[in-house]
N, C-alpha and C. Protein backbone atom coordinates (compact mmCIF):
# COMPACT_ATOMS: atom_id res chain seq x y z
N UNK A 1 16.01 4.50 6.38
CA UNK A 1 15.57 4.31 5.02
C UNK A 1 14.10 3.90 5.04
N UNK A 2 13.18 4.73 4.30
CA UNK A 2 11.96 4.65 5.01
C UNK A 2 11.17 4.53 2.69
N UNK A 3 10.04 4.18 3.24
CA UNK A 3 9.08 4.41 1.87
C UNK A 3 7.71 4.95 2.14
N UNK A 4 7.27 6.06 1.22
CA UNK A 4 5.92 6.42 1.37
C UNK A 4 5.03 5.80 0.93
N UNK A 5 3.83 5.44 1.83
CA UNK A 5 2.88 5.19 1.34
C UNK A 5 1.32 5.96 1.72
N UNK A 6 0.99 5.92 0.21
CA UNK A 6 -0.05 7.05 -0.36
C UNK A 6 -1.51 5.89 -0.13
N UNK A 7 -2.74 6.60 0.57
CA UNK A 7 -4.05 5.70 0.35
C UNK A 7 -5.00 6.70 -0.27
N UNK A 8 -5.59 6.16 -1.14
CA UNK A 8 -6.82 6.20 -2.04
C UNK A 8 -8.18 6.13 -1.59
N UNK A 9 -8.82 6.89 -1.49
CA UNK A 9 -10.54 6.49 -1.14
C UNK A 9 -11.15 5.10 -0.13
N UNK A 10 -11.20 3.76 -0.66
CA UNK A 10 -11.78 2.94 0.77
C UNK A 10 -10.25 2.69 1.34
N UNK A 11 -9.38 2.80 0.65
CA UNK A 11 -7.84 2.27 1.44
C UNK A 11 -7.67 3.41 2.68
N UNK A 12 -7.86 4.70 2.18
CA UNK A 12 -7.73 5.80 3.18
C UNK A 12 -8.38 5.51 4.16
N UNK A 13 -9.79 5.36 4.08
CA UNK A 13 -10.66 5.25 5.22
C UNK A 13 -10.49 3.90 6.00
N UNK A 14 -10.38 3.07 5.31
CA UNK A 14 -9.78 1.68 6.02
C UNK A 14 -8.35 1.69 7.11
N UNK A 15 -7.21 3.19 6.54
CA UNK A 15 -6.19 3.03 7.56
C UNK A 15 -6.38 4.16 8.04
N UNK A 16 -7.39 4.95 8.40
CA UNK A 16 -7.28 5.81 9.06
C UNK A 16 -6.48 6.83 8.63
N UNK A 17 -6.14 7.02 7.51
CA UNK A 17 -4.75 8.02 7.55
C UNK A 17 -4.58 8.21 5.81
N UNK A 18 -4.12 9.60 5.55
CA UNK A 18 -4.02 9.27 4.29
C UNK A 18 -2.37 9.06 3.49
N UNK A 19 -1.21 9.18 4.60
CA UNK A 19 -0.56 8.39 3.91
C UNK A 19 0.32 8.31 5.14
N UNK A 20 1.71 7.39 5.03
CA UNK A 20 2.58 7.19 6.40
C UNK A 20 3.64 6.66 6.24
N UNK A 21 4.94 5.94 6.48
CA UNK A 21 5.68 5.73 5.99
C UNK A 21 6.23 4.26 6.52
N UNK A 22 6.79 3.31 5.91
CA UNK A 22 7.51 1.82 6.61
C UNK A 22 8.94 1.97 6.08
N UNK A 23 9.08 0.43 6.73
CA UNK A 23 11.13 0.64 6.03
C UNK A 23 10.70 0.14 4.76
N UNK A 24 11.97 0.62 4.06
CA UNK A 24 12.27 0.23 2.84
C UNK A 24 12.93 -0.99 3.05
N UNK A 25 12.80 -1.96 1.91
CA UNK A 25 13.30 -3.31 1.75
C UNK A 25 11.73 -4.38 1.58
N UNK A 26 10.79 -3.89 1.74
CA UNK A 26 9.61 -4.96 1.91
C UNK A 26 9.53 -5.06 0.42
N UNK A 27 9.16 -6.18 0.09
CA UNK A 27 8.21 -6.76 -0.71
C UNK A 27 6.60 -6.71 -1.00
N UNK A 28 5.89 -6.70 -1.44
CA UNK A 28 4.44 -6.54 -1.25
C UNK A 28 3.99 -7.26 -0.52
N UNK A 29 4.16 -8.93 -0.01
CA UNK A 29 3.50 -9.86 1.31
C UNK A 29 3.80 -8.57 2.09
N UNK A 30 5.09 -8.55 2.36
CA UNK A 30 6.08 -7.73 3.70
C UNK A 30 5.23 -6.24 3.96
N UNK A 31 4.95 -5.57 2.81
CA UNK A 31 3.95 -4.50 2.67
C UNK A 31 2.67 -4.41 3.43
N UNK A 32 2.37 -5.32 2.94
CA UNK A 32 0.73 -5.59 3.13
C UNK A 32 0.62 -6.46 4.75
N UNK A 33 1.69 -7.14 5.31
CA UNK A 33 1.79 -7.51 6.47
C UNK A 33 2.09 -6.21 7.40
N UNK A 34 3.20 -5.54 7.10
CA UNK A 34 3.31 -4.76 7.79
C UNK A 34 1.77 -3.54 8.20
N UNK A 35 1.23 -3.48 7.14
CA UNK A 35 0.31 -2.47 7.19
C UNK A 35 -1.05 -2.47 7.86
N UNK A 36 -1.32 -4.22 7.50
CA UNK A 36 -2.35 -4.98 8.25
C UNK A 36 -1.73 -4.99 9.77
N UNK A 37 -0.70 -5.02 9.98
CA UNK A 37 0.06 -5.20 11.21
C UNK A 37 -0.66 -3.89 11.84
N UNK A 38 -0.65 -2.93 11.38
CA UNK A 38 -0.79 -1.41 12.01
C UNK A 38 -2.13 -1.03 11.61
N UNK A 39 -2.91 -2.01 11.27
CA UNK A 39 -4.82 -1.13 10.91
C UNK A 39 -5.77 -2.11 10.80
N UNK A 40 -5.01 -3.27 10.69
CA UNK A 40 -6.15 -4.44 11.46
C UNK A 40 -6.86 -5.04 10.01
N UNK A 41 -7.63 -5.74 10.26
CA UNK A 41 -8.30 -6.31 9.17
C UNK A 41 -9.01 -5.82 7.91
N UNK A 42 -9.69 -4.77 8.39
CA UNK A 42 -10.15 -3.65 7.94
C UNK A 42 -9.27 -2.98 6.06
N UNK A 43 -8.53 -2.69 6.41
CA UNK A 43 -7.63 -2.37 5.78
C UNK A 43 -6.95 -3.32 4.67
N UNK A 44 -6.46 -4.97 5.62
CA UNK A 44 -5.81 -5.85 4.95
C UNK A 44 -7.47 -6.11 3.83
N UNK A 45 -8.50 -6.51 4.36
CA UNK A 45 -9.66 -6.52 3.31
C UNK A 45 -9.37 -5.72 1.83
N UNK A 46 -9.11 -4.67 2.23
CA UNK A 46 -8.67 -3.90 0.83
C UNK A 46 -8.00 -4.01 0.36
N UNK A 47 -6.35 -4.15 1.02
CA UNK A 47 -5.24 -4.67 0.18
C UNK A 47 -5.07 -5.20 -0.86
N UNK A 48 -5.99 -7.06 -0.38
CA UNK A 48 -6.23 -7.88 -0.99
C UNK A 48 -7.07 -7.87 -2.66
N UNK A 49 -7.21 -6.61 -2.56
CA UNK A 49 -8.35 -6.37 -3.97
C UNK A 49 -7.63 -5.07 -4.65
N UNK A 50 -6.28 -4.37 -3.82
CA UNK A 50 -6.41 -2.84 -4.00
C UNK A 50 -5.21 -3.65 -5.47
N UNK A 51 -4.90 -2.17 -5.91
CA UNK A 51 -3.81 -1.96 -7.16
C UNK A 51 -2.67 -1.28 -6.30
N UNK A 52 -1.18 -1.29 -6.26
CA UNK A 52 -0.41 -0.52 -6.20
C UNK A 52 0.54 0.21 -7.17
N UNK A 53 0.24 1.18 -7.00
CA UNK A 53 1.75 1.89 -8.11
C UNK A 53 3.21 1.98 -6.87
N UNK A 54 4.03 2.17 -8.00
CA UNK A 54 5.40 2.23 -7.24
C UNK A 54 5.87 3.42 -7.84
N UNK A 55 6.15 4.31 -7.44
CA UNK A 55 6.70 5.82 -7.94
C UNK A 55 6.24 6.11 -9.30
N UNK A 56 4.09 5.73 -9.50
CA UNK A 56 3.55 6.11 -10.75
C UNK A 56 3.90 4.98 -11.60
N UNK A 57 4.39 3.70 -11.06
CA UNK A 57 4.28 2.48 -12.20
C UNK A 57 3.68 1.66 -11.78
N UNK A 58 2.69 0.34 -12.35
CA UNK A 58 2.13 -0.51 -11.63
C UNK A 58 3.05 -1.50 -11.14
N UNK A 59 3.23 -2.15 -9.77
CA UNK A 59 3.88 -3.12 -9.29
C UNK A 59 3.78 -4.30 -9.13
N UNK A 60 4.29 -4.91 -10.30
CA UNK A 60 3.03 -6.28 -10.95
C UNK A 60 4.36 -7.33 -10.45
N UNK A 61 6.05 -7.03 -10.11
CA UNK A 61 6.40 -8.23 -9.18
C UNK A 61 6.65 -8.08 -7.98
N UNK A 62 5.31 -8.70 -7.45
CA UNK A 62 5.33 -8.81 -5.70
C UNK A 62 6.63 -9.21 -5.36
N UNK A 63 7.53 -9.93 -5.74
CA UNK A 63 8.87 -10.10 -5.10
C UNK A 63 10.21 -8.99 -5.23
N UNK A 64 9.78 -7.81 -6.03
CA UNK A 64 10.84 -6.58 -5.69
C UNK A 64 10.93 -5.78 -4.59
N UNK A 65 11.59 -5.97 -3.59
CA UNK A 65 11.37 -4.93 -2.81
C UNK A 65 11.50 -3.57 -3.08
N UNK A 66 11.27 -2.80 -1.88
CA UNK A 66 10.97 -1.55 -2.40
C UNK A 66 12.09 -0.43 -1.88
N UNK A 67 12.37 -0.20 -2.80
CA UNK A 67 13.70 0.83 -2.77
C UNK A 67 13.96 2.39 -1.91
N UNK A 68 14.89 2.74 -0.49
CA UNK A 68 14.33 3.62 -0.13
C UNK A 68 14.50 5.13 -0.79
N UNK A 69 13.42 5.62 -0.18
CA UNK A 69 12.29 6.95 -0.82
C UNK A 69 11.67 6.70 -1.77
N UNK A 70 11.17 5.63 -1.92
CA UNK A 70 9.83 4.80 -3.11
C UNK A 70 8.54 5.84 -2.28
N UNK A 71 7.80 5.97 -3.12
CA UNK A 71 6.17 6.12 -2.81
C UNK A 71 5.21 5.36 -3.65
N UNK A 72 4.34 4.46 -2.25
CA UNK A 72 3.63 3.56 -3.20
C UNK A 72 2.17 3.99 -2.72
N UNK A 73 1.52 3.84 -4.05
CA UNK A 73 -0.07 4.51 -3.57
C UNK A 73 -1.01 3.10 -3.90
N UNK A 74 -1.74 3.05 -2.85
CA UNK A 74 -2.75 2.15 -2.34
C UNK A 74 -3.72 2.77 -3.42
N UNK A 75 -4.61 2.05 -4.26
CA UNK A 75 -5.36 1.91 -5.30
C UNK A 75 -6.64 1.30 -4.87
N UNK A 76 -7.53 1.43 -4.02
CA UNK A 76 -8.79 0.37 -4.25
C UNK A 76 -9.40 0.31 -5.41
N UNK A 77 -10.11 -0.81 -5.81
CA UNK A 77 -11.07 -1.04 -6.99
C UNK A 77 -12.30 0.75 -6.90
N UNK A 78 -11.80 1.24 -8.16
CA UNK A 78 -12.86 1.83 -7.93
C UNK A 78 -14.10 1.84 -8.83
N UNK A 79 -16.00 2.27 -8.35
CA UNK A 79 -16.89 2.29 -9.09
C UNK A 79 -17.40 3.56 -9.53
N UNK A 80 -17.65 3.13 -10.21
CA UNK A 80 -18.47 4.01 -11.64
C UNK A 80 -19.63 4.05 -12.12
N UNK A 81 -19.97 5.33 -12.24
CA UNK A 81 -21.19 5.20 -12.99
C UNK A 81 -21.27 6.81 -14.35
C-alpha cells in the first residue's frame, strides 16, 4: 500500500526527482520525515514552506494520514511577476 508523491518546481529540484512513492498511513510530520529521510536537508528546507494537495484538495489536517493510492503534490511558494 503505497502513496504518490508529485514535486513542483524548487520541491522537484530539491528531491532530485519529479515524483516517487512512500507507504501509505503517514501523516504529514511522517511525510515530510520520511522524505527528508531520502533527500537530505535540501528538500526538508522546502517542505517546511511548501503547500500540499491530497488527491487535488488542500491538506490543512496534518494529523490525517494518508490513504493508500493518495497522490500528494509538493507545492513550493511560488513567485511572480
Amino acid at each position: 500500500m503505497t502513496v504518490t508523491v508529485r514535486y513542483f518546481a524548487g520541491a522537484r529540484a530539491a528531491a532530485g526527482t519529479e515524483a516517487e512513492v512512500v507507504p501509505a498511513g503517514l501523516d504529514r510530520d511522517g511525510l515530510i520525515a520520511e522524505l527528508t529521510a531520502r533527500h537530505g536537508e535540501r528538500l526538508a528546507a522546502v517542505l517546511r514552506v511548501a503547500s500540499f494537495l491530497v488527491d487535488g484538495t488542500a491538506w490543512h489536517d496534518s494529523e490525517t494520514p494518508l490513504g493508500a493510492g493518495a497522490t500528494v503534490e509538493v507545492l513550493p511558494p511560488f513567485a511572480g511577476g
